[in-house]
N, C-alpha and C. Protein backbone atom coordinates (compact mmCIF):
# COMPACT_ATOMS: atom_id res chain seq x y z
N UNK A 1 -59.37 57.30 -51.87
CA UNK A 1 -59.62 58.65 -51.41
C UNK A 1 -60.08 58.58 -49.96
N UNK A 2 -59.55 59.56 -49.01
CA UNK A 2 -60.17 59.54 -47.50
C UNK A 2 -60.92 60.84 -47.60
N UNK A 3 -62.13 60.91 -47.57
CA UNK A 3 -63.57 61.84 -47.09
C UNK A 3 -63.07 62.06 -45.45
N UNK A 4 -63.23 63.26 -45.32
CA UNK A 4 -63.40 63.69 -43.94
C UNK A 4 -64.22 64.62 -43.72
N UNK A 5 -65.66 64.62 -43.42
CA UNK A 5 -66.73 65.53 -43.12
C UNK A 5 -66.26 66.39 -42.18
N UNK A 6 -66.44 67.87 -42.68
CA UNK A 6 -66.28 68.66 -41.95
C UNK A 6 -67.28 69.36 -40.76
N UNK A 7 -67.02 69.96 -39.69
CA UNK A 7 -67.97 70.53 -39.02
C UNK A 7 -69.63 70.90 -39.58
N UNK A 8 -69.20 70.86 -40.79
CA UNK A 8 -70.59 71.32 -41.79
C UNK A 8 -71.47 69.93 -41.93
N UNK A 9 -72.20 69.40 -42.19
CA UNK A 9 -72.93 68.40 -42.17
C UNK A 9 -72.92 68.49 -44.03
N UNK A 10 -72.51 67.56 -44.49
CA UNK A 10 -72.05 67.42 -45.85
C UNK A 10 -71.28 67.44 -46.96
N UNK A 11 -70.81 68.56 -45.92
CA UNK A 11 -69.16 69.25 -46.73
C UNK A 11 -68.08 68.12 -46.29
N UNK A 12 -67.55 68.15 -47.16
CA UNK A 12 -65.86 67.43 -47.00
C UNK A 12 -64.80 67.92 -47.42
N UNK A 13 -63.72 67.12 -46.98
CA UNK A 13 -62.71 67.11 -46.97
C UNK A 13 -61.86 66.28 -48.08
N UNK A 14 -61.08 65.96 -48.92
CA UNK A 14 -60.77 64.70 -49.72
C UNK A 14 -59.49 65.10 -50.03
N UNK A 15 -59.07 63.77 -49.41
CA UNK A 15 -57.50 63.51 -49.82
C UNK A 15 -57.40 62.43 -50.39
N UNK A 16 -56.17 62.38 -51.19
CA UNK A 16 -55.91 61.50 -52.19
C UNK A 16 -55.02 60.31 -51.61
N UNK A 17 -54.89 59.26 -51.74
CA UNK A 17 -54.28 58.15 -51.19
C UNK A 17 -53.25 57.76 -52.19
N UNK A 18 -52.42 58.38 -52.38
CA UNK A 18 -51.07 57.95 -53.46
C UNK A 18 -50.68 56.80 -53.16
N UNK A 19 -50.18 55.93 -54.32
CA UNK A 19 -49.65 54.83 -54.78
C UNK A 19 -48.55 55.29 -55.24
N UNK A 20 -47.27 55.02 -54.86
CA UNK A 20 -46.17 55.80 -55.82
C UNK A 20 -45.06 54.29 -55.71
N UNK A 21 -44.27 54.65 -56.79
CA UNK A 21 -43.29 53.89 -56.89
C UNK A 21 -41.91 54.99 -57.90
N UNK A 22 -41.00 53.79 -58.18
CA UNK A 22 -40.06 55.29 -58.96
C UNK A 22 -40.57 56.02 -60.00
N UNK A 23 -41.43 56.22 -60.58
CA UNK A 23 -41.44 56.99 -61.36
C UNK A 23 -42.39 58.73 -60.96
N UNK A 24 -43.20 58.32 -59.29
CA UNK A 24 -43.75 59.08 -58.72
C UNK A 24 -44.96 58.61 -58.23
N UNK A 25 -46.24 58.94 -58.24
CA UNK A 25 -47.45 58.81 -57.40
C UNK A 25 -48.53 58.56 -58.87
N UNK A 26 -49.78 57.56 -58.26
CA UNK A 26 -50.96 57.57 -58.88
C UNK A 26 -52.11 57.55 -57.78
N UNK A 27 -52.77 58.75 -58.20
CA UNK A 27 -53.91 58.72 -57.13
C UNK A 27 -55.27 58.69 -58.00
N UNK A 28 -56.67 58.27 -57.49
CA UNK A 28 -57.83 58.90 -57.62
C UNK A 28 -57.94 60.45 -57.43
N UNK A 29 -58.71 60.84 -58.13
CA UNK A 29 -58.76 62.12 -57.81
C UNK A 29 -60.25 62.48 -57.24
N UNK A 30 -61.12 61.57 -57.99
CA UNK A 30 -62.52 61.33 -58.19
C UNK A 30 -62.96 60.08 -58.42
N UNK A 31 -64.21 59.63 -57.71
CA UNK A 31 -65.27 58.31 -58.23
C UNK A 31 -66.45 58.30 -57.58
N UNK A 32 -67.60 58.00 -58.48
CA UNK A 32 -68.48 58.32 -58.77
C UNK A 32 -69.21 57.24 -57.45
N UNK A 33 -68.65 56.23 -57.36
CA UNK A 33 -69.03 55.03 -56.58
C UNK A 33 -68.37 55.43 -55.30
N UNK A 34 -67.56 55.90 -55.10
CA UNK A 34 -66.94 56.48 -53.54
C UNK A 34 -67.72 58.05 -53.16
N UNK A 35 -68.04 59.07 -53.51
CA UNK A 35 -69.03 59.97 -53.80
C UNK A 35 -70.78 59.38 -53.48
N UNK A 36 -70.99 58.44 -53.86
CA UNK A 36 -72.09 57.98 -53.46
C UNK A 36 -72.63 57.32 -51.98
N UNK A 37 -71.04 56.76 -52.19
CA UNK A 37 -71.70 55.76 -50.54
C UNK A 37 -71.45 56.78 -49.58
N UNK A 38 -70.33 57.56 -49.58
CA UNK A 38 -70.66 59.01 -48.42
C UNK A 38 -72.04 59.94 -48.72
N UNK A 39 -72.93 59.26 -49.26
CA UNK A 39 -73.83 60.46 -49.70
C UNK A 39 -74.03 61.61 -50.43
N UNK A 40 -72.30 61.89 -51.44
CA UNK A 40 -72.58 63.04 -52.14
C UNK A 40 -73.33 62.64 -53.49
N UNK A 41 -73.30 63.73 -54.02
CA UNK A 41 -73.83 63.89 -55.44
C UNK A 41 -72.67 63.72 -56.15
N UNK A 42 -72.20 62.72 -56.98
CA UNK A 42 -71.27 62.82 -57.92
C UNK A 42 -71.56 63.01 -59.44
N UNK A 43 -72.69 64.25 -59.65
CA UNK A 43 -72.67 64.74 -60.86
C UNK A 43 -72.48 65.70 -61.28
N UNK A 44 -71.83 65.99 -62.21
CA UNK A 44 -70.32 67.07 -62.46
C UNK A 44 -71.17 67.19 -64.38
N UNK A 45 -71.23 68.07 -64.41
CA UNK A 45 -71.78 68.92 -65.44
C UNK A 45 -70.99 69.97 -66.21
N UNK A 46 -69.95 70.62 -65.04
CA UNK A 46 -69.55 71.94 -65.88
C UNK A 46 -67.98 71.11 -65.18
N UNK A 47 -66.72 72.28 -65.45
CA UNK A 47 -65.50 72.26 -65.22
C UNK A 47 -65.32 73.12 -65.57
N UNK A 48 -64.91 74.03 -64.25
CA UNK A 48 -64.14 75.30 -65.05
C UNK A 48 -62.38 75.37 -64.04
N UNK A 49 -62.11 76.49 -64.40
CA UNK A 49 -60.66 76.47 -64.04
C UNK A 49 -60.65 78.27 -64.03
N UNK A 50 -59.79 78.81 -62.81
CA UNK A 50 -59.58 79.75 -62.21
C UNK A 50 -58.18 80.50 -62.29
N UNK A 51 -57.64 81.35 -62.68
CA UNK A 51 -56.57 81.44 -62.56
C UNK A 51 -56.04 83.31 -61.71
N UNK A 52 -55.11 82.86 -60.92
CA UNK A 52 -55.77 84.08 -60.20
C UNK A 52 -53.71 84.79 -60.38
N UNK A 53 -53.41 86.14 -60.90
CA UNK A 53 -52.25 86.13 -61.42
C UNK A 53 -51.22 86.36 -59.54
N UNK A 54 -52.65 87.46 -58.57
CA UNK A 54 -51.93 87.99 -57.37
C UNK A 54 -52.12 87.38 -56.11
N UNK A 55 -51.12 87.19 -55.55
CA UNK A 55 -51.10 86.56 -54.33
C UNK A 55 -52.11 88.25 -53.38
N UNK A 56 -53.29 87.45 -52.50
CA UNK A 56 -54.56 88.44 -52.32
C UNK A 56 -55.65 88.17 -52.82
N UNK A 57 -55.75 87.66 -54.08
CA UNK A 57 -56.55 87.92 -54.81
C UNK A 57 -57.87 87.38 -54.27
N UNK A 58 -59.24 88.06 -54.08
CA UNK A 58 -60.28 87.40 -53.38
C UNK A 58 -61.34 86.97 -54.68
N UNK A 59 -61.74 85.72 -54.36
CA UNK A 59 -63.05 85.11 -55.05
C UNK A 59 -64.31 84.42 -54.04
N UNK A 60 -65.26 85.18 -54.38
CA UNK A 60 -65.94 84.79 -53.82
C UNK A 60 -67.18 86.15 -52.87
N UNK A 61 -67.51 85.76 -51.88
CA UNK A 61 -68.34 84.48 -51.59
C UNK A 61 -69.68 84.32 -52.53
N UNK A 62 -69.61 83.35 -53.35
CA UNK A 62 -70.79 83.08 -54.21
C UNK A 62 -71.60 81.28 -54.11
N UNK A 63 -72.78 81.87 -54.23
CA UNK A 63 -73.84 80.46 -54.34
C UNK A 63 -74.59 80.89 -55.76
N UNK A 64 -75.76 79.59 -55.72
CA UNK A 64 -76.61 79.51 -56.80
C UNK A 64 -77.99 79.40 -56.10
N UNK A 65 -78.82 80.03 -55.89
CA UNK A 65 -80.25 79.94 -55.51
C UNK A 65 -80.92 78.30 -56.11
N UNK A 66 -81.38 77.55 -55.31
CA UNK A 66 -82.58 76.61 -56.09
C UNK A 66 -83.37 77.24 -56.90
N UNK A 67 -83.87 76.76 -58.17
CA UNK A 67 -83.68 75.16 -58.37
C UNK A 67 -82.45 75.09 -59.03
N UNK A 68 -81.26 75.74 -59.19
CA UNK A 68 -79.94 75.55 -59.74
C UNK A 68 -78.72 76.06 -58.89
N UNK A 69 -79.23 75.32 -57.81
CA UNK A 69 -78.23 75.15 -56.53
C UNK A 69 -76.99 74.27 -56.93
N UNK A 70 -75.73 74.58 -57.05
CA UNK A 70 -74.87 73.52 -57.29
C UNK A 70 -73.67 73.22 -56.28
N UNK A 71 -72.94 71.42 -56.41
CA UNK A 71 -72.18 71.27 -55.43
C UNK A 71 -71.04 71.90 -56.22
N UNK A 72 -69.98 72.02 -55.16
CA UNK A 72 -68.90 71.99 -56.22
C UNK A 72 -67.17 71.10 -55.68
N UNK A 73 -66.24 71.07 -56.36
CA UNK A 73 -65.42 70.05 -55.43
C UNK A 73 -64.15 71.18 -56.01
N UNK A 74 -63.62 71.26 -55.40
CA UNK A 74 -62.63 72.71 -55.42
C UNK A 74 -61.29 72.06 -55.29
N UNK A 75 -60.63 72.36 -56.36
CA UNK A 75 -58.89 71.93 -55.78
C UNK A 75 -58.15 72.79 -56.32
N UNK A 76 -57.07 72.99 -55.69
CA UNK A 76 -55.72 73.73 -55.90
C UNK A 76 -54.71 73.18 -56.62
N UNK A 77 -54.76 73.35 -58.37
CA UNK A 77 -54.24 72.96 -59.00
C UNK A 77 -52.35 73.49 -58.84
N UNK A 78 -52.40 74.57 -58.63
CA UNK A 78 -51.34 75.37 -58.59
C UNK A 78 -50.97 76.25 -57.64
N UNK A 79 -50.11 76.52 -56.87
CA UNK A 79 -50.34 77.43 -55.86
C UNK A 79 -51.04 76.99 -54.91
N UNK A 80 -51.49 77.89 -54.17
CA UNK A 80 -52.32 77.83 -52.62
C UNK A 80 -53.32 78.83 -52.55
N UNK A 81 -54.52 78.48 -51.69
CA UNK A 81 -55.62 79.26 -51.29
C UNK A 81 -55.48 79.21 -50.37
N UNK A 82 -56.75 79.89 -49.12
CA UNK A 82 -57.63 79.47 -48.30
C UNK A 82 -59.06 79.48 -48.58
N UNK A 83 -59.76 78.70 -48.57
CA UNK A 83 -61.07 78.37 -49.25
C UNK A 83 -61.80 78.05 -48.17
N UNK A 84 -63.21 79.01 -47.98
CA UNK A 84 -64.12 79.10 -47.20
C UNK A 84 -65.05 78.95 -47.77
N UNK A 85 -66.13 78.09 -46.85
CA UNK A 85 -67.94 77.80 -46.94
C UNK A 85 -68.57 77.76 -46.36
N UNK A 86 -69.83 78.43 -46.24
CA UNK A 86 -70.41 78.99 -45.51
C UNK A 86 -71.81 78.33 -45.68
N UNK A 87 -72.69 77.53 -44.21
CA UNK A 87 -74.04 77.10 -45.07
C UNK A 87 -74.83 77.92 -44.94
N UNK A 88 -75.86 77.66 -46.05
CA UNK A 88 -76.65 78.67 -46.16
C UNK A 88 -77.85 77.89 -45.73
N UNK A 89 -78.05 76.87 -45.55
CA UNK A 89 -79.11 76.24 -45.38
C UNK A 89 -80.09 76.51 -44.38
N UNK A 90 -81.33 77.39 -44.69
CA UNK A 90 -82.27 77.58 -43.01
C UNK A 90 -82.37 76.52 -42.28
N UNK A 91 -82.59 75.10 -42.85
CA UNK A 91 -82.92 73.93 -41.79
C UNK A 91 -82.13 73.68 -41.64
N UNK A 92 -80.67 73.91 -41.31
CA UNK A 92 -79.41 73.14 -40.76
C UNK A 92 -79.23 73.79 -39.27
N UNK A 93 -78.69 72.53 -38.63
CA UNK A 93 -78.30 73.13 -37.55
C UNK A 93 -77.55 73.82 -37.43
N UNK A 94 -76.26 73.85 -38.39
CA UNK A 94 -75.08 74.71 -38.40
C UNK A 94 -75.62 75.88 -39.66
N UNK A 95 -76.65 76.38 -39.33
CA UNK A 95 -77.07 77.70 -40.54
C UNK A 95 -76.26 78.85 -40.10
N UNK A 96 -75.40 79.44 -41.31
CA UNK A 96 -74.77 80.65 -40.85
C UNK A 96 -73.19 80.24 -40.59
N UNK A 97 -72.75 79.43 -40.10
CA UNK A 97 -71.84 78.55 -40.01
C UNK A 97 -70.27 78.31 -41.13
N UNK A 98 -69.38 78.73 -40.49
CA UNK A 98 -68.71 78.38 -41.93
C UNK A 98 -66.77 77.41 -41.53
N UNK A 99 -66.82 77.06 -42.74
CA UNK A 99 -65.76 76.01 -42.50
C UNK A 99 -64.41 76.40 -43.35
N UNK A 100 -63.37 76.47 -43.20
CA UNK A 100 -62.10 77.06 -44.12
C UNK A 100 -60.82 75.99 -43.76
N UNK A 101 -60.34 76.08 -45.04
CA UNK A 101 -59.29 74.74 -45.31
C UNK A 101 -58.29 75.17 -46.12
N UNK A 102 -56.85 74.69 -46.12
CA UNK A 102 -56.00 75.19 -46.84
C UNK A 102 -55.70 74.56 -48.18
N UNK A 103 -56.36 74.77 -49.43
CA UNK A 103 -55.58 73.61 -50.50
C UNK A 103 -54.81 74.20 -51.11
N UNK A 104 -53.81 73.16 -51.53
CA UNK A 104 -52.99 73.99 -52.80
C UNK A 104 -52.44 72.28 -53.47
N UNK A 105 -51.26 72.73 -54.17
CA UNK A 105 -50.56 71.93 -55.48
C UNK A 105 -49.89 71.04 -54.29
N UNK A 106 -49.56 71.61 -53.46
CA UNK A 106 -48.48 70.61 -52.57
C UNK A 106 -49.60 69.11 -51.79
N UNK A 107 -50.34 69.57 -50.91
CA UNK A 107 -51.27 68.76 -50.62
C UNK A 107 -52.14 67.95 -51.26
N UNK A 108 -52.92 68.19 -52.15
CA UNK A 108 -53.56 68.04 -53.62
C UNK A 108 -55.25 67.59 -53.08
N UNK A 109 -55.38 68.53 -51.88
CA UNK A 109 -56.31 68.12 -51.14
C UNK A 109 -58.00 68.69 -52.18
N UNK A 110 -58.87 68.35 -51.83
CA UNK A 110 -60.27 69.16 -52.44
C UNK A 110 -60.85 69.28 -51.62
N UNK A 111 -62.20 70.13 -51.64
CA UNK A 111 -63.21 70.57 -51.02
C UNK A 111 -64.36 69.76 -51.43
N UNK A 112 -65.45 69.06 -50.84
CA UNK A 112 -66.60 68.83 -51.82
C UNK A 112 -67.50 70.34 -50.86
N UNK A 113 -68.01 71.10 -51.92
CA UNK A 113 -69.20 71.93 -50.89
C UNK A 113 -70.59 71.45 -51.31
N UNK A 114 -71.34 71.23 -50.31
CA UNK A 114 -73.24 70.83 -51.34
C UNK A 114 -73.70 71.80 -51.50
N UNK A 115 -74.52 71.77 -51.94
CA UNK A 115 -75.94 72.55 -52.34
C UNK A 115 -76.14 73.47 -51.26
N UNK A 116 -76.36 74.71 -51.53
CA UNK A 116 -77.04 75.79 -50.80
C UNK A 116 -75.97 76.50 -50.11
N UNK A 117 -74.37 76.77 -50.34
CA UNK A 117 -73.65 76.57 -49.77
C UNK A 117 -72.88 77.82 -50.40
N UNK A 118 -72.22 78.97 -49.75
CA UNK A 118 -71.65 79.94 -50.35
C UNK A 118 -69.97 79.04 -50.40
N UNK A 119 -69.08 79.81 -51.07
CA UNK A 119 -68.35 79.34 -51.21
C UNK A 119 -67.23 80.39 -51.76
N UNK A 120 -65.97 81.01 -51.55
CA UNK A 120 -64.82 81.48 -51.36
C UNK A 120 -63.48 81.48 -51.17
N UNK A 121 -62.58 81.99 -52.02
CA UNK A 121 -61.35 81.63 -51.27
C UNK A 121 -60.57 82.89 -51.64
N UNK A 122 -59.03 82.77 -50.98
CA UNK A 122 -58.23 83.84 -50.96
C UNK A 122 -56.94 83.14 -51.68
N UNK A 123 -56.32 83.79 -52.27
CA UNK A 123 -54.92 83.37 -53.30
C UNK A 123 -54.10 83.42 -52.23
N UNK A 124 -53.11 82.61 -51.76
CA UNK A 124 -52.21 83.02 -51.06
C UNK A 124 -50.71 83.14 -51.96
N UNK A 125 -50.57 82.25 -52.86
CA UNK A 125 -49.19 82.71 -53.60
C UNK A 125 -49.72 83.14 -55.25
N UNK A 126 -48.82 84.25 -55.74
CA UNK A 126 -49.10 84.29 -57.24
C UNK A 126 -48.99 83.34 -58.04
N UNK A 127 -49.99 83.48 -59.25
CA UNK A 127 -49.84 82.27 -60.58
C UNK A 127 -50.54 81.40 -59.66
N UNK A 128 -51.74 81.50 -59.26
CA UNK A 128 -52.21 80.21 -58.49
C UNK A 128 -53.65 79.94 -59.22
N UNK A 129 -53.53 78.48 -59.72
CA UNK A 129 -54.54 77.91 -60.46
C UNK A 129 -55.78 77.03 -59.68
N UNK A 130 -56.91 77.23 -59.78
CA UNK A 130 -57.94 76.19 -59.01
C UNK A 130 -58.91 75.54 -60.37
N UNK A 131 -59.36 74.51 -60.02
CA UNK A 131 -60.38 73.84 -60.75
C UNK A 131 -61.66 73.18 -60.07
N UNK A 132 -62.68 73.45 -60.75
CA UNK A 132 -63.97 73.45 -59.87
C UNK A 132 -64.48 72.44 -60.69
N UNK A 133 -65.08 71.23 -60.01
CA UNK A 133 -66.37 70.53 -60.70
C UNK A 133 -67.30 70.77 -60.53
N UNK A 134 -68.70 71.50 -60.82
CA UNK A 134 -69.95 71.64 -60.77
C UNK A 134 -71.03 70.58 -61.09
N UNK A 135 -72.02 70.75 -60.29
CA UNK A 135 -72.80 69.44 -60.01
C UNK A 135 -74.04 70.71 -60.86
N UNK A 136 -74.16 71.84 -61.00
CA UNK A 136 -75.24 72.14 -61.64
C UNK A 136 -74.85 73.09 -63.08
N UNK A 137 -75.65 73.58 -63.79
CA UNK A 137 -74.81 74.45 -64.92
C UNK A 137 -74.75 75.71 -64.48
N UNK A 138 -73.79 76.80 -64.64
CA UNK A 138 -73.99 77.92 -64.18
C UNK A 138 -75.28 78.90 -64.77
N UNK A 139 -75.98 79.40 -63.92
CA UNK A 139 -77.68 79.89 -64.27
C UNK A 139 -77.41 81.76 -63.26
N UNK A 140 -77.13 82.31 -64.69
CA UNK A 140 -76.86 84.20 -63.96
C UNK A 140 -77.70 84.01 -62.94
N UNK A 141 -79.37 83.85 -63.68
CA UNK A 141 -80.49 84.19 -62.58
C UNK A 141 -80.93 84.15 -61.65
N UNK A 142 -80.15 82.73 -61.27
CA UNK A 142 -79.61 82.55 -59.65
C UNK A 142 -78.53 82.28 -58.95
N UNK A 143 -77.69 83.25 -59.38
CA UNK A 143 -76.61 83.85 -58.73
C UNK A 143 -76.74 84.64 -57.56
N UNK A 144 -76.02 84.19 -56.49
CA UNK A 144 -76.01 85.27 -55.37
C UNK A 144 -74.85 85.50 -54.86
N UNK A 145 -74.21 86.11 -53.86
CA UNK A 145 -73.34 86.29 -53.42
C UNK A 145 -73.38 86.77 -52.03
N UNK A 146 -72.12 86.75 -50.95
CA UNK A 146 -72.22 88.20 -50.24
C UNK A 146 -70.92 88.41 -49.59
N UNK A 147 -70.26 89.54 -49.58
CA UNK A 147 -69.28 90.25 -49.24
C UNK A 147 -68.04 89.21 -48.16
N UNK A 148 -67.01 89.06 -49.02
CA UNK A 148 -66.07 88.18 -48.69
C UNK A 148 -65.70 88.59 -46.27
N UNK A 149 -66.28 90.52 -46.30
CA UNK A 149 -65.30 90.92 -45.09
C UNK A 149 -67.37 90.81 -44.38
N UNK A 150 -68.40 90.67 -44.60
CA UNK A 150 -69.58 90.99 -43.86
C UNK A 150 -69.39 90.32 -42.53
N UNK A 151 -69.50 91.43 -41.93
CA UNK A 151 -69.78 91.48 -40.38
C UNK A 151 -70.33 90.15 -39.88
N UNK A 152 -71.67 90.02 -40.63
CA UNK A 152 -72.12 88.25 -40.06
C UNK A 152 -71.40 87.52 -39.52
N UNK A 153 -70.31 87.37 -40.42
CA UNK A 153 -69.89 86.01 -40.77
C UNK A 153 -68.31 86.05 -39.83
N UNK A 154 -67.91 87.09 -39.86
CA UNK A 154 -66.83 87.16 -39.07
C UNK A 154 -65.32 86.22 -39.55
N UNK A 155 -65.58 86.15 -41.07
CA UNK A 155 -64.26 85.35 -41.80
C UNK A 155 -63.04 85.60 -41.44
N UNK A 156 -61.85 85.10 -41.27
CA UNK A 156 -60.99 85.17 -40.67
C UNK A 156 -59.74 85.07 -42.37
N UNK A 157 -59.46 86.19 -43.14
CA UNK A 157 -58.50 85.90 -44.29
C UNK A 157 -57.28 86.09 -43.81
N UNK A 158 -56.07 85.52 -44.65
CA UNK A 158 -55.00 85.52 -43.58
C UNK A 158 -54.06 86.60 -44.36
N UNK A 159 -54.49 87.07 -44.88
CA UNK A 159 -53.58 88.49 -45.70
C UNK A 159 -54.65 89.26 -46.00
N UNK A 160 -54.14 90.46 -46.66
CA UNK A 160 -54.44 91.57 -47.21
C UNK A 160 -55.18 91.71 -48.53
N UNK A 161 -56.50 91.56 -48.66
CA UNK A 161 -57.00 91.58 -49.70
C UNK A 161 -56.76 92.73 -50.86
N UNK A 162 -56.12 92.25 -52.05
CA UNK A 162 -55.08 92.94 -52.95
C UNK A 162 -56.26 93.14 -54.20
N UNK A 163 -56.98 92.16 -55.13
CA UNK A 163 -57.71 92.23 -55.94
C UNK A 163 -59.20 91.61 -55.02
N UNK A 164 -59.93 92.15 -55.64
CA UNK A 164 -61.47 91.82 -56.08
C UNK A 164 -62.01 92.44 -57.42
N UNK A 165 -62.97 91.48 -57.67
CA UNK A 165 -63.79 91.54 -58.71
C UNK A 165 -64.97 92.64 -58.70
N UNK A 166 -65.28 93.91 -59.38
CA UNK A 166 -66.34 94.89 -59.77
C UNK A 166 -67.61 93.59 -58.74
N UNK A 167 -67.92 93.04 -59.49
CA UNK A 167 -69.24 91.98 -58.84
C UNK A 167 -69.07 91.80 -57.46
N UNK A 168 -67.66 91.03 -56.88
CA UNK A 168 -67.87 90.71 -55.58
C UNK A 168 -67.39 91.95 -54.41
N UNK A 169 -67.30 93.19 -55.00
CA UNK A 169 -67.18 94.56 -54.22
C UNK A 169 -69.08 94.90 -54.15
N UNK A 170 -69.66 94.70 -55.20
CA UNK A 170 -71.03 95.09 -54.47
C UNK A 170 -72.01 94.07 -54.06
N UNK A 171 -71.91 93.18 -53.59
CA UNK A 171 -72.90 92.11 -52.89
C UNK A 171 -73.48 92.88 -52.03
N UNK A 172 -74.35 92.45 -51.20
CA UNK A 172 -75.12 93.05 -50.36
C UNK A 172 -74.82 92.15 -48.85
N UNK A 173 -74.75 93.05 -47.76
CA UNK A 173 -74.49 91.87 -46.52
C UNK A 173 -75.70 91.27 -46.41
N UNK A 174 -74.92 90.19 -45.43
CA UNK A 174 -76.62 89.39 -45.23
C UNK A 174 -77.62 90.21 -44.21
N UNK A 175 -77.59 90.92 -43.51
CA UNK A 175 -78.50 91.85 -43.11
C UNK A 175 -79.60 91.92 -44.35
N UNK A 176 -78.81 92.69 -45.36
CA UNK A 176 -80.00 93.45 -46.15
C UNK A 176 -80.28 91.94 -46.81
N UNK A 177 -80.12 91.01 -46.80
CA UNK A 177 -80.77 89.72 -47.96
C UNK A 177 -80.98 88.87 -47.23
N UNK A 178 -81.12 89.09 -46.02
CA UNK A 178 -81.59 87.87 -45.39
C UNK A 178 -82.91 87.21 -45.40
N UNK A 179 -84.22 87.91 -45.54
CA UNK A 179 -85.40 87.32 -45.39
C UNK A 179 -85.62 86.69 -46.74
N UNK A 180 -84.92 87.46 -48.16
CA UNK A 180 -85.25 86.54 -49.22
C UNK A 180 -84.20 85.37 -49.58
N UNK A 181 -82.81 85.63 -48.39
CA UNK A 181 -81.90 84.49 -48.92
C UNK A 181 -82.70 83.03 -47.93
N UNK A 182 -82.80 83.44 -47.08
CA UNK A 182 -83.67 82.00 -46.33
C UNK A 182 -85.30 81.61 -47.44
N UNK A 183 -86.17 82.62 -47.52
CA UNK A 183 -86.76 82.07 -48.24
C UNK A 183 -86.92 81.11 -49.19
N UNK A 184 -85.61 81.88 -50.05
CA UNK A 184 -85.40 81.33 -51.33
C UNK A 184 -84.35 79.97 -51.45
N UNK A 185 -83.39 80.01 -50.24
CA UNK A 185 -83.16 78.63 -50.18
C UNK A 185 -83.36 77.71 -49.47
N UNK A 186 -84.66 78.37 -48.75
CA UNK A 186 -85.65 76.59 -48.05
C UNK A 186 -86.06 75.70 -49.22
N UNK A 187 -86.13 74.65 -48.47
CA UNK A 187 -86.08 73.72 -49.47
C UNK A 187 -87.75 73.16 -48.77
């Protein structure tokens, strides 16, 4: 696997290093011992899987408040995204900051995002499948979110947002959550 840290201080990049011969390709997808020596967390708790039917379709931007802050490693099983992350971290230099990458089925690229870290993407073709590894369990109570288009952040989507979710239409911008989103995820 080649890690490529992104502008974000933690976040990566991961591509797969195929081995192929005639019958096609064998790659890593994941290891627990390559995850470590770059410094991530390679503990994966949940697995879920996404399936999004419309090309548009927006998910996101969602985190997990400490103490059930989780990483997550994002790939494009099917189809294509654009998948954005945003840190949330007050002590980072890059606070506020966000990084966007293209995965899909063709590339077979992943995301790792860490801890404290919003996280989003946009469907770009229909029938497009993603799968997430989670490093924490999903916990409602610290769920947060905030608005895929907020002014802050100045996201750049490359189409026409077609679906959203009841939940991610009312987040709050970071204006109004800012003094308790830094609070609450200083560490």
């Amino acid at each position: 696997m080649k890690f490529t840290e992104t502008n974000l201080k933690g976040s990566y990049v991961i591509d797969i290093e195929k081995k192929g011969d005639n019958r096609g390709f064998f790659a890593r997808a994941f290891c627990q011992n390559e995850f470590k020596k770059h410094g991530l967390s390679p503990t994966i708790v949940q697995g879920n899987i996404a399936f999004s039917k419309k090309k548009g379709t927006m998910r996101g931007m969602h985190f997990q408040y400490p103490p059930a802050a989780e990483t997550k490693l994002v790939r494009c099983t099917r189809g294509k995204i654009l998948d954005i992350i945003i840190d949330l971290r007050p002590e980072s230099n890059t606070f506020l900051d966000h990084f966007s990458v293209e995965l899909s089925e063709d590339n077979y690229r992943a995301l790792y995002v860490p801890e404290r870290y919003a996280h989003g993407y946009q469907v770009l073709e229909d029938n497009t499948e993603t799968s997430y590894q989670v490093g924490e369990f999903y916990t409602p109570s610290t769920e947060g979110g905030l608005p895929f288009d907020d002014p802050q952040f100045n996201l750049s989507w490359p189409i026409e947002v077609t679906e959203l979710s009841e939940k991610d239409s009312q987040w709050e911008t970071f204006d109004k959550i800012k003094d308790e989103l830094i609070q609450r995820m200083s560490i």
